[in-house]
PDB file of N, CA and C in Angstrom:
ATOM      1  N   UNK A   1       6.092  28.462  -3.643  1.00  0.00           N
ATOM      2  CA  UNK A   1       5.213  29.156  -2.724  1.00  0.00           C
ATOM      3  C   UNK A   1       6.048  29.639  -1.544  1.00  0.00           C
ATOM      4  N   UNK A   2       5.873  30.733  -1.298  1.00  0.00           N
ATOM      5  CA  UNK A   2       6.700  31.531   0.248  1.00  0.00           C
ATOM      6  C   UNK A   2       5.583  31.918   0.937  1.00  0.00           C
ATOM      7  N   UNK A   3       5.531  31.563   2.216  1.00  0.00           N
ATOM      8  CA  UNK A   3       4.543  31.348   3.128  1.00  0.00           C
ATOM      9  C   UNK A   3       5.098  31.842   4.442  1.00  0.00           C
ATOM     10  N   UNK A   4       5.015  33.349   5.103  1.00  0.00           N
ATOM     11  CA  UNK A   4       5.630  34.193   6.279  1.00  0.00           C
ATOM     12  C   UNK A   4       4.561  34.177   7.493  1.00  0.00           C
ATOM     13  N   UNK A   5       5.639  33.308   8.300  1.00  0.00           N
ATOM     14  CA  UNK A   5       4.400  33.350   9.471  1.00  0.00           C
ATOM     15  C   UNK A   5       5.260  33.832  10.883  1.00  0.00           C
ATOM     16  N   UNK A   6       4.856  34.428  11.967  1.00  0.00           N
ATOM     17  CA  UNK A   6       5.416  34.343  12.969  1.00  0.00           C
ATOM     18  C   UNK A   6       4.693  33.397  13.790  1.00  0.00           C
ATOM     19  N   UNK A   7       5.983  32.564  14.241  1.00  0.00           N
ATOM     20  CA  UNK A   7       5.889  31.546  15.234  1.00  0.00           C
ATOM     21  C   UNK A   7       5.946  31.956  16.753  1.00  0.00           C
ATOM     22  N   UNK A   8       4.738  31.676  17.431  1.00  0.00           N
ATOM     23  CA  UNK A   8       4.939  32.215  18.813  1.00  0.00           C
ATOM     24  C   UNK A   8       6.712  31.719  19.532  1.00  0.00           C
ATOM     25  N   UNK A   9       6.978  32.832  20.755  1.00  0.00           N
ATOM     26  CA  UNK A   9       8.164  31.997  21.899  1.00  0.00           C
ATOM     27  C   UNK A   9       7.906  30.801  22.432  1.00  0.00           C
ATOM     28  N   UNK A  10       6.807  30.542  22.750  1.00  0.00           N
ATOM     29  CA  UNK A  10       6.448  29.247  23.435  1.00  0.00           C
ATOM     30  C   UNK A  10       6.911  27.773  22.651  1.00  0.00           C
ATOM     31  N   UNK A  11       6.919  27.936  21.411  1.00  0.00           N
ATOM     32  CA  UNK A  11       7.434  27.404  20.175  1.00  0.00           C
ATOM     33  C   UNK A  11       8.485  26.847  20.494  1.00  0.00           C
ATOM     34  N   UNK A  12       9.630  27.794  20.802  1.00  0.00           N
ATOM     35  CA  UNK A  12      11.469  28.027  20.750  1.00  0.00           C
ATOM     36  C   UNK A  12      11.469  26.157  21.194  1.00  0.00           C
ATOM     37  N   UNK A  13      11.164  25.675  22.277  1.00  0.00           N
ATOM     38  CA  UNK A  13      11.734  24.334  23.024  1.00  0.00           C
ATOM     39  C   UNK A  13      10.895  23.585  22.216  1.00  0.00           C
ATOM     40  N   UNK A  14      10.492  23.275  20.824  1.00  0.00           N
ATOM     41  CA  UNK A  14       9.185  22.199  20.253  1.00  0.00           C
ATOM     42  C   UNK A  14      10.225  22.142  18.440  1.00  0.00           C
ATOM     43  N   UNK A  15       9.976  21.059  18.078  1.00  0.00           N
ATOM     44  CA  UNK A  15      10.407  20.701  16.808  1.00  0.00           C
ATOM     45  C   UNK A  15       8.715  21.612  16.492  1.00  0.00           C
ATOM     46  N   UNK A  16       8.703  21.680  14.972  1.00  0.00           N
ATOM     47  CA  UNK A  16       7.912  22.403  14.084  1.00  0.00           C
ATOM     48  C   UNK A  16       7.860  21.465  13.097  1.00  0.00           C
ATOM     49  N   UNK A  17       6.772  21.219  12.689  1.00  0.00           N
ATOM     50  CA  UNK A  17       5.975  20.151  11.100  1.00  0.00           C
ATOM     51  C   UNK A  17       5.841  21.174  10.362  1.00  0.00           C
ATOM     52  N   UNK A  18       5.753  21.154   9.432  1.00  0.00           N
ATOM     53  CA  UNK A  18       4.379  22.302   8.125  1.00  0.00           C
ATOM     54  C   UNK A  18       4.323  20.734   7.017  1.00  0.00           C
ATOM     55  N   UNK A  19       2.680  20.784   7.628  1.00  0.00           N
ATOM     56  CA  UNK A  19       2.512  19.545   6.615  1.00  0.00           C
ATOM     57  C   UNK A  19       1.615  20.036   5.269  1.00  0.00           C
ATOM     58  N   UNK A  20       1.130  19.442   4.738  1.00  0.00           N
ATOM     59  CA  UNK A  20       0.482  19.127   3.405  1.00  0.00           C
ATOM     60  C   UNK A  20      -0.365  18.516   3.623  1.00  0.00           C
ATOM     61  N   UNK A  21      -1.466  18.969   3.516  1.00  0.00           N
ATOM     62  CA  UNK A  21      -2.190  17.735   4.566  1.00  0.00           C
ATOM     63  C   UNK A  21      -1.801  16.483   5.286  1.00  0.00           C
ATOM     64  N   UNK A  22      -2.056  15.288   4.736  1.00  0.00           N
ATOM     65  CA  UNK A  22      -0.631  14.270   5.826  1.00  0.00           C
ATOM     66  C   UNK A  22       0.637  14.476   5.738  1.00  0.00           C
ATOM     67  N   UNK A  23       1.365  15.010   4.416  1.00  0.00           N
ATOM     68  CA  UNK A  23       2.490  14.352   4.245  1.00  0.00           C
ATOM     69  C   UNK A  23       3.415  16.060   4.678  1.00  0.00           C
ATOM     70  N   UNK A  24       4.918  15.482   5.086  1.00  0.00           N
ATOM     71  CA  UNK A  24       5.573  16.131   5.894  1.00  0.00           C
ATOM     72  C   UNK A  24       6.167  16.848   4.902  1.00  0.00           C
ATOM     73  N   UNK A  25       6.368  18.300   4.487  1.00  0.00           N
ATOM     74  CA  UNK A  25       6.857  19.321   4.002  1.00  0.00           C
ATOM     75  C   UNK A  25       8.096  19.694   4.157  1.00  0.00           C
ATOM     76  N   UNK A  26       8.290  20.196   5.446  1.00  0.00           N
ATOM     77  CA  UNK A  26       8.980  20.748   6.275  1.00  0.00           C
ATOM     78  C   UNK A  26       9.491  20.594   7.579  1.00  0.00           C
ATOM     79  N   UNK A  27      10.798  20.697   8.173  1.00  0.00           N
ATOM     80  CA  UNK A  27      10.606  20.364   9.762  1.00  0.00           C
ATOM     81  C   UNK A  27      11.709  21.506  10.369  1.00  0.00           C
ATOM     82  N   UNK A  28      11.584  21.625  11.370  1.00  0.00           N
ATOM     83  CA  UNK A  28      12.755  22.519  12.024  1.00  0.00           C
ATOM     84  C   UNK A  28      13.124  21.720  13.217  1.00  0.00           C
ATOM     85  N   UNK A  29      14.050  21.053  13.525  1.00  0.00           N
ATOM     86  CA  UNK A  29      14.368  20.413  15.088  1.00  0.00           C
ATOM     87  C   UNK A  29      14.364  22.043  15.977  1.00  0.00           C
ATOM     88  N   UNK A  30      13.904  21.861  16.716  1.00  0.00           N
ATOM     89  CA  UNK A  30      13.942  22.635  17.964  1.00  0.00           C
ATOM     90  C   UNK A  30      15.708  23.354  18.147  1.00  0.00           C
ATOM     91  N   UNK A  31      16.771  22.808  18.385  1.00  0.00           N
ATOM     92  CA  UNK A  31      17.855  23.101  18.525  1.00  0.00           C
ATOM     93  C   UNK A  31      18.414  23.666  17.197  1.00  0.00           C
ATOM     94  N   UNK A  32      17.958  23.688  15.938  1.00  0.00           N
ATOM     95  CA  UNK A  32      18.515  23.847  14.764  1.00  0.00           C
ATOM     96  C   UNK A  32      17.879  25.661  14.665  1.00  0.00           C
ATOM     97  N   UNK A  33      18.680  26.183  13.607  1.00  0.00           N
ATOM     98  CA  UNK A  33      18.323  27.759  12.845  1.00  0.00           C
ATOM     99  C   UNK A  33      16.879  27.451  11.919  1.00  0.00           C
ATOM    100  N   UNK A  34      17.261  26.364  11.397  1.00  0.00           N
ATOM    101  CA  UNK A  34      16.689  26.626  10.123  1.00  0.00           C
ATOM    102  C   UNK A  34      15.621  25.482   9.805  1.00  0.00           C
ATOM    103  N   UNK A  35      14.745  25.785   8.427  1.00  0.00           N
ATOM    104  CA  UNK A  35      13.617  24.646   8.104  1.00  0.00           C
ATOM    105  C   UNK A  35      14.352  24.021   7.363  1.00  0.00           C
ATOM    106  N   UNK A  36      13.946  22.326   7.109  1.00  0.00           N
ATOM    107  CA  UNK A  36      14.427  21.664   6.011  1.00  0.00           C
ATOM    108  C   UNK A  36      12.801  21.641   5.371  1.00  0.00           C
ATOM    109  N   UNK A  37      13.392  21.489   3.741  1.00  0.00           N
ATOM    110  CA  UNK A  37      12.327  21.373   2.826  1.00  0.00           C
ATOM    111  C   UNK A  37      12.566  20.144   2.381  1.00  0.00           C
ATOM    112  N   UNK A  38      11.337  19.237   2.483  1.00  0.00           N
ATOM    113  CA  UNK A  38      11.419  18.565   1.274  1.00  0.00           C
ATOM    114  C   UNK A  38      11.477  18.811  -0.106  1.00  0.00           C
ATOM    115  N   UNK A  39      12.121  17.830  -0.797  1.00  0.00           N
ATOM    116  CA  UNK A  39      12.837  17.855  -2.060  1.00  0.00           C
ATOM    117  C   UNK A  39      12.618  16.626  -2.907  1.00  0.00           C
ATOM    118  N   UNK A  40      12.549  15.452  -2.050  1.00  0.00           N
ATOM    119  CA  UNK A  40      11.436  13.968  -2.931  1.00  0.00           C
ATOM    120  C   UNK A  40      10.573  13.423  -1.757  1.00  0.00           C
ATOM    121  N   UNK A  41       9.836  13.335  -2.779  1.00  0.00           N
ATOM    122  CA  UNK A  41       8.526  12.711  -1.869  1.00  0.00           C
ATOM    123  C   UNK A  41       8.924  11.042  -1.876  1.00  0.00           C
ATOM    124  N   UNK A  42       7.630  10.562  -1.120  1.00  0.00           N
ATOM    125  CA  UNK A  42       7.484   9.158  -0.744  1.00  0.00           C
ATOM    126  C   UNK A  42       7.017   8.676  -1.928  1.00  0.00           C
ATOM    127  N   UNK A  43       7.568   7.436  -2.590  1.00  0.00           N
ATOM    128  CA  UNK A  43       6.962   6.789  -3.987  1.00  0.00           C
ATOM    129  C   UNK A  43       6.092   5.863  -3.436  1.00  0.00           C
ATOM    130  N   UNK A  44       5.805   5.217  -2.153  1.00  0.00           N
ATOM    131  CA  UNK A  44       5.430   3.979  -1.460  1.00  0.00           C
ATOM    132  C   UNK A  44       5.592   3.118  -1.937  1.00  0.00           C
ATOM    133  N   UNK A  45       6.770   2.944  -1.843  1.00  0.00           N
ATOM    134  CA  UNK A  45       7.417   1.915  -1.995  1.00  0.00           C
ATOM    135  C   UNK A  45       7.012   0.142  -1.090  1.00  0.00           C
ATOM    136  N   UNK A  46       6.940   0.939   0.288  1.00  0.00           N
ATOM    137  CA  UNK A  46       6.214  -0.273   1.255  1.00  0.00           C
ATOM    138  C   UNK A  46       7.227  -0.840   2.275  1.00  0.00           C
ATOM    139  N   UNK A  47       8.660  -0.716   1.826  1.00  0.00           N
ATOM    140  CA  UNK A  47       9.521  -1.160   2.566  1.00  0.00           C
ATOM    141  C   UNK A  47       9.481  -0.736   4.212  1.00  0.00           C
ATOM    142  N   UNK A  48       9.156   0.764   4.782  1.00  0.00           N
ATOM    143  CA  UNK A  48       8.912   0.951   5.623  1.00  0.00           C
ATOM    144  C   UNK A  48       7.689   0.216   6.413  1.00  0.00           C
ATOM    145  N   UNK A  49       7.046  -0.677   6.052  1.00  0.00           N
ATOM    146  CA  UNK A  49       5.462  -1.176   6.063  1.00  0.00           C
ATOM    147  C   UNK A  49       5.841  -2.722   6.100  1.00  0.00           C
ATOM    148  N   UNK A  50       7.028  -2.987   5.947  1.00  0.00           N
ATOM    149  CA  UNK A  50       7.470  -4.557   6.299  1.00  0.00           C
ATOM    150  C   UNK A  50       7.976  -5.016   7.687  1.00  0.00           C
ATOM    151  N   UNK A  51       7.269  -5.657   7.921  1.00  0.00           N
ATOM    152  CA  UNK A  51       7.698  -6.666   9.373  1.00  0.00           C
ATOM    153  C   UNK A  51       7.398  -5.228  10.688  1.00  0.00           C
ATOM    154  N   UNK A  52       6.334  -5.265  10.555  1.00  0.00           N
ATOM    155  CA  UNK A  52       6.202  -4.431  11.817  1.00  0.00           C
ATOM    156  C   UNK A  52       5.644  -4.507  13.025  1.00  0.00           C
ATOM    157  N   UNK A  53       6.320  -6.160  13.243  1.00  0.00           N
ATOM    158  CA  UNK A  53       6.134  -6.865  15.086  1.00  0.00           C
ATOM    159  C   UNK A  53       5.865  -5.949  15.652  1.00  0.00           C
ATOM    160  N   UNK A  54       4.828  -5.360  17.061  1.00  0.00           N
ATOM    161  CA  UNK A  54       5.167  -4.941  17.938  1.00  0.00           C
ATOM    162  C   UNK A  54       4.603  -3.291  18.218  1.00  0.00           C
ATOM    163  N   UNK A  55       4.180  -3.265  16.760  1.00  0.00           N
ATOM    164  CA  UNK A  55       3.638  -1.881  16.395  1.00  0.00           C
ATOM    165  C   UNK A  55       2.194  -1.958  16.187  1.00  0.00           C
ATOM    166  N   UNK A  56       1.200  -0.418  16.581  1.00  0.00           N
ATOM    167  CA  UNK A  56      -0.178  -0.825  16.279  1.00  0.00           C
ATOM    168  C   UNK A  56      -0.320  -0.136  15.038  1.00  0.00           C
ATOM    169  N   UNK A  57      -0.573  -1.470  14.472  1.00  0.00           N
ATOM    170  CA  UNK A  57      -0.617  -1.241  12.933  1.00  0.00           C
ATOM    171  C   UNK A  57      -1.537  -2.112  12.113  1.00  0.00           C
ATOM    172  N   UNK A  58      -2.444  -2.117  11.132  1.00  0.00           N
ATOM    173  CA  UNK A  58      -3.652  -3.543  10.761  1.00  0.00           C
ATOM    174  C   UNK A  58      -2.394  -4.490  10.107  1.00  0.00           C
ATOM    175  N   UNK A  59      -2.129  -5.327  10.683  1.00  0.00           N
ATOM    176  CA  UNK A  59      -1.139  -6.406  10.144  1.00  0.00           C
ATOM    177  C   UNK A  59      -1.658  -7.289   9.691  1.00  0.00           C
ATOM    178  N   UNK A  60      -0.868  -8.157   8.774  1.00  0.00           N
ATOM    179  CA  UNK A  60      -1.452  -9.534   7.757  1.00  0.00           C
ATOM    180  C   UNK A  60      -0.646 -10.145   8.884  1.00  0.00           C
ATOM    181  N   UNK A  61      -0.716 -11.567   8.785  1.00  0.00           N
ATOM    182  CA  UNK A  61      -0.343 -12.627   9.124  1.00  0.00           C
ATOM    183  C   UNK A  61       0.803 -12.685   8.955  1.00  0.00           C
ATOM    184  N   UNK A  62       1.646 -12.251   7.891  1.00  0.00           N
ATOM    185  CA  UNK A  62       3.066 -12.315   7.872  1.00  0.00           C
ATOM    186  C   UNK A  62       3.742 -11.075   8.468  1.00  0.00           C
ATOM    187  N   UNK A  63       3.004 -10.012   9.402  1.00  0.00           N
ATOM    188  CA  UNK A  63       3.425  -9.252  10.330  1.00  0.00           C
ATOM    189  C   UNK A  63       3.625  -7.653   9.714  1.00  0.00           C
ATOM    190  N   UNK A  64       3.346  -7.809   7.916  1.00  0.00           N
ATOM    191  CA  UNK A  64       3.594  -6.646   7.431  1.00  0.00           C
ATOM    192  C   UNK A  64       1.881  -6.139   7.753  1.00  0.00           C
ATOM    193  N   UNK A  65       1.780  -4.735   6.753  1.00  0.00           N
ATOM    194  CA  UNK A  65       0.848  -3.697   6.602  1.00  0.00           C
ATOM    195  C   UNK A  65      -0.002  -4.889   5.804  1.00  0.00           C
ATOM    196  N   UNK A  66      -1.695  -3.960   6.190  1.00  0.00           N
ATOM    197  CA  UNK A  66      -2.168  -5.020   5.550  1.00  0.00           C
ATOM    198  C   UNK A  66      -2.638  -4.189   4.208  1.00  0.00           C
ATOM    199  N   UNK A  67      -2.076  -2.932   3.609  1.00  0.00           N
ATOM    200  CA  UNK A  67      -2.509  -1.816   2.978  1.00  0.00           C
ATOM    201  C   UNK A  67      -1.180  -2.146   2.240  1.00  0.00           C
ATOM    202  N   UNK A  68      -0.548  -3.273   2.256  1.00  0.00           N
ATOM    203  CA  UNK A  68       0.258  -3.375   1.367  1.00  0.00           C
ATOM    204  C   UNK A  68       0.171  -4.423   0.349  1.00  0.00           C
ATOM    205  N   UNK A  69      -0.027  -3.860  -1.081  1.00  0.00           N
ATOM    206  CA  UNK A  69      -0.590  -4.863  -1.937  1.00  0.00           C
ATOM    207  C   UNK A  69      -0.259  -5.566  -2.461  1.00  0.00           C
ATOM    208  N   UNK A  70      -0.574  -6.305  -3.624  1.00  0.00           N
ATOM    209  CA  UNK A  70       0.190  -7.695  -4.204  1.00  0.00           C
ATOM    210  C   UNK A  70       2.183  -7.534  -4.687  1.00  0.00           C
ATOM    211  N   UNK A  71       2.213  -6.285  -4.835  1.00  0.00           N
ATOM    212  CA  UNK A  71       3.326  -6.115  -5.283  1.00  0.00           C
ATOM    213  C   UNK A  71       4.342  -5.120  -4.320  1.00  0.00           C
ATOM    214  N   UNK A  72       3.969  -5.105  -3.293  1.00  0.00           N
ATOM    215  CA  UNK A  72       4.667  -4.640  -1.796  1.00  0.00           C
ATOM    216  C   UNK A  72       4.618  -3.045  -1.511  1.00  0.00           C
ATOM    217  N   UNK A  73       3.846  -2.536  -2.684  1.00  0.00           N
ATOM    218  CA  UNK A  73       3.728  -1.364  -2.669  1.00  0.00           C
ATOM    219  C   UNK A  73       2.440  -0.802  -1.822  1.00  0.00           C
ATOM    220  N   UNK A  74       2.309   0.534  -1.263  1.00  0.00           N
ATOM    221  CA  UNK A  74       1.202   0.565  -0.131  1.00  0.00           C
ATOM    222  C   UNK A  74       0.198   1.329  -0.731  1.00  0.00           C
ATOM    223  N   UNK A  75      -1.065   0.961  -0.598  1.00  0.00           N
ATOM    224  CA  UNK A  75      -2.512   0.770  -1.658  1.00  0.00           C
ATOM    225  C   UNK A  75      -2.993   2.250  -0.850  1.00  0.00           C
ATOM    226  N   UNK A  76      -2.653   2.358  -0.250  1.00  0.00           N
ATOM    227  CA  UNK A  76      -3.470   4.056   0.718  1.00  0.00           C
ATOM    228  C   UNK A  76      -3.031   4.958   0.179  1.00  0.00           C
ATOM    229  N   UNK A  77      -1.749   5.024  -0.757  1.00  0.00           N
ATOM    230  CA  UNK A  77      -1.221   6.070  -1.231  1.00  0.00           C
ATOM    231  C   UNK A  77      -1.077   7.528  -0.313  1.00  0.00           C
ATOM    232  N   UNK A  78      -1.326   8.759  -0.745  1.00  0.00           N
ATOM    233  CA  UNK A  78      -1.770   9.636   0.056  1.00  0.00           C
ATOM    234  C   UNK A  78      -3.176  10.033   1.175  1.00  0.00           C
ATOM    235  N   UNK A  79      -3.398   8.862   1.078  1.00  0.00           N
ATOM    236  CA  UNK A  79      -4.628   9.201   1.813  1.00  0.00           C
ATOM    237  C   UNK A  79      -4.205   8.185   3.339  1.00  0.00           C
ATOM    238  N   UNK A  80      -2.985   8.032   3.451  1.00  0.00           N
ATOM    239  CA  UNK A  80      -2.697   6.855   4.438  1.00  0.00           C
ATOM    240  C   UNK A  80      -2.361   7.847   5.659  1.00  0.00           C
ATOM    241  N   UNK A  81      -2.711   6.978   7.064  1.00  0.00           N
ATOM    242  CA  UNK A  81      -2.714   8.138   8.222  1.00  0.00           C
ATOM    243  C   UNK A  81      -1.457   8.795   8.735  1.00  0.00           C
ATOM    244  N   UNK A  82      -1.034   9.650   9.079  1.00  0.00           N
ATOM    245  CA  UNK A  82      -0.234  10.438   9.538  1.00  0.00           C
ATOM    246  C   UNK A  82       1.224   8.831  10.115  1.00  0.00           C
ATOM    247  N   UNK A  83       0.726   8.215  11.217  1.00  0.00           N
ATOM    248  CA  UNK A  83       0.975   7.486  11.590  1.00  0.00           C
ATOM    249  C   UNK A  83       1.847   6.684  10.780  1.00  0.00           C
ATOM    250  N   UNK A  84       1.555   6.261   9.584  1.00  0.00           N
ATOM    251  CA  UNK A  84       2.141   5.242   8.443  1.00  0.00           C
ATOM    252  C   UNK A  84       3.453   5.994   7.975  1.00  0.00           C
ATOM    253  N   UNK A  85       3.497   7.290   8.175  1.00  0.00           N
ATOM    254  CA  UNK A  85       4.617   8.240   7.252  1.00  0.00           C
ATOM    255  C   UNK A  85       6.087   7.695   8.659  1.00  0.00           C
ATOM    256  N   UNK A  86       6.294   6.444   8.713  1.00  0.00           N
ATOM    257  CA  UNK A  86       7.611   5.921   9.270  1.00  0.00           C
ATOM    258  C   UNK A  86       9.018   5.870   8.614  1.00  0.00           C
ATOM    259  N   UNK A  87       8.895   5.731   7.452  1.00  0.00           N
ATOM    260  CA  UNK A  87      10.240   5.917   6.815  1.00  0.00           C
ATOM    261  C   UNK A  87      10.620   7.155   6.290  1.00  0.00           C
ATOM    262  N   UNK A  88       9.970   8.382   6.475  1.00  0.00           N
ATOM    263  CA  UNK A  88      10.049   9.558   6.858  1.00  0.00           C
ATOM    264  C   UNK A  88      11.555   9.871   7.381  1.00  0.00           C
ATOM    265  N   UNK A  89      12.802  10.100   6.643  1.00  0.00           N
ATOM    266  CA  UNK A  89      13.843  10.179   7.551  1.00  0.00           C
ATOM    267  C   UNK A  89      14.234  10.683   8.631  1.00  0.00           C
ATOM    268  N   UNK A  90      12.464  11.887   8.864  1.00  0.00           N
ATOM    269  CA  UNK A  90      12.569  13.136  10.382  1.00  0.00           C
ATOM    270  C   UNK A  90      12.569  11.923  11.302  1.00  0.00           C
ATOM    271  N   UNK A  91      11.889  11.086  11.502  1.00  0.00           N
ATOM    272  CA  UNK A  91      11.459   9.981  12.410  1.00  0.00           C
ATOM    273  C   UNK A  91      13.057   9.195  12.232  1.00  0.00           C
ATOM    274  N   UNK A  92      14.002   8.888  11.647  1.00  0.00           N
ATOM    275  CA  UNK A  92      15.030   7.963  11.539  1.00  0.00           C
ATOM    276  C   UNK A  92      15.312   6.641  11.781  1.00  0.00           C
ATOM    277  N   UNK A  93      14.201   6.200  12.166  1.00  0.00           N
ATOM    278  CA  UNK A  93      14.160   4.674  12.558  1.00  0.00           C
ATOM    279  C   UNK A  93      14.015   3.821  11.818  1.00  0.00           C
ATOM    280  N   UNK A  94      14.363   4.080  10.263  1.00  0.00           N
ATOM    281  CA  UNK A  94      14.587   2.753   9.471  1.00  0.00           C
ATOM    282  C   UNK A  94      15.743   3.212   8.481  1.00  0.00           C
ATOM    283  N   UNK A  95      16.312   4.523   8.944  1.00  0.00           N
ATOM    284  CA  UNK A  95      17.164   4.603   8.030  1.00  0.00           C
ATOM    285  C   UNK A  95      17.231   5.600   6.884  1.00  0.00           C
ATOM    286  N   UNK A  96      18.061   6.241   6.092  1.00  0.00           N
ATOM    287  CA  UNK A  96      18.045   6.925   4.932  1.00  0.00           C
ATOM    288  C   UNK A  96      18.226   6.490   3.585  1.00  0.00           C
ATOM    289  N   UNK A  97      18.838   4.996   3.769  1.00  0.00           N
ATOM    290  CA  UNK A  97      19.332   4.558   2.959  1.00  0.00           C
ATOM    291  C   UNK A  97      18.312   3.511   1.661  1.00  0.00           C
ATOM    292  N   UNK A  98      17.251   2.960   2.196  1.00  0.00           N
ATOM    293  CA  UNK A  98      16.156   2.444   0.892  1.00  0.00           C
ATOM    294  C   UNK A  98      15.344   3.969   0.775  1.00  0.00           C
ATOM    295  N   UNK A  99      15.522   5.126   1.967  1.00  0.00           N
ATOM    296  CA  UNK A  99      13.940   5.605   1.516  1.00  0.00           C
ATOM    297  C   UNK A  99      14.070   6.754   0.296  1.00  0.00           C
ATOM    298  N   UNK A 100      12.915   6.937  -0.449  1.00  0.00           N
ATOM    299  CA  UNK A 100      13.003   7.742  -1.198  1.00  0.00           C
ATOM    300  C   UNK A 100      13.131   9.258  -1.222  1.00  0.00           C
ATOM    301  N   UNK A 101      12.392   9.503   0.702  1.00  0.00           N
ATOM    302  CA  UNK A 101      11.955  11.121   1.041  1.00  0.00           C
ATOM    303  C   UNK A 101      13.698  11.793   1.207  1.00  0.00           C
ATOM    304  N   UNK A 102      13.898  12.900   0.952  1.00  0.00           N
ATOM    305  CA  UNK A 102      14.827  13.714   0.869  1.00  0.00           C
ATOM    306  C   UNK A 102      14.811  15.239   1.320  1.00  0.00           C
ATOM    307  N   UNK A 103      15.418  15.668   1.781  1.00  0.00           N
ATOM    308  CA  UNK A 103      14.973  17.175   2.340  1.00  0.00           C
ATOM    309  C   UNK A 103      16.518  17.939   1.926  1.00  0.00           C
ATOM    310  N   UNK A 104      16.439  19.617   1.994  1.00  0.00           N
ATOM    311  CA  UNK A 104      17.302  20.522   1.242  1.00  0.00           C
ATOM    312  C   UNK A 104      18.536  19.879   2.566  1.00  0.00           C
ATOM    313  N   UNK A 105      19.978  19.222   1.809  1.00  0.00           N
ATOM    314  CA  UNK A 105      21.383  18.817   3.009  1.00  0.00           C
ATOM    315  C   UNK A 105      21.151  17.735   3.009  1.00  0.00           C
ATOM    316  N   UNK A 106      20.237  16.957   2.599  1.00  0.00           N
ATOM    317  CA  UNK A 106      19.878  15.262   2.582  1.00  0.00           C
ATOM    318  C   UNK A 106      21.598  14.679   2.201  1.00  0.00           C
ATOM    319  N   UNK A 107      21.818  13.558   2.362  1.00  0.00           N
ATOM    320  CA  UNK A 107      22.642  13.098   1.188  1.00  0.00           C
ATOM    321  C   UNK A 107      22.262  11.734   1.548  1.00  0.00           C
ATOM    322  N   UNK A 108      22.386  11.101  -0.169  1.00  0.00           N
ATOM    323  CA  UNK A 108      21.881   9.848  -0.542  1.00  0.00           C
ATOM    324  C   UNK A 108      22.912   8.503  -0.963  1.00  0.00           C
TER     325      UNK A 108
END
């Protein structure tokens, strides 16, 4: 799908999303030329959804997601809130290295 839009100036100083309904497509950092595309999606795996002291998040008792099910995988699938998409590598705060999402220059 090719999808031509003009982006207002006011834009220029703002990172840019193009989502899918929740899940993240596309991003442009503000300072960069160009969009990255995603290229693998999230399997939910859950690892991003472990031990998340400190965060507002519905937690179990052992501090993980509580949308994470018997087998550590996360039960919301695509229907989980914007919010949950943390191991998202645009966000970088857990790393590139367990997650599955990938975008066009990724390397794994």
């Amino acid at each position: 799908m090719k999808i031509e839009i003009e982006i207002p100036d006011w834009c220029d100083e703002r990172n840019i999303y193009v989502l899918a309904g929740i899940e993240l497509a596309a991003y442009k950092d503000f300072n960069e030329d160009v969009f990255h595309i995603k290229t693998s999606r999230c399997i939910q795996c859950g690892k991003c959804c472990r031990d998340l002291r400190g965060k507002q998040y519905p937690l179990k008792e052992n501090k993980d997601c509580l949308h994470l099910d018997e087998f550590g995988k996360c039960s919301l699938g695509a229907t989980r809130p914007l919010p949950c998409c943390e191991g998202d590598p645009v966000k970088g705060k857990w790393g590139r290295d367990f997650c599955s999402i990938r975008y066009d220059g990724d390397k794994k």
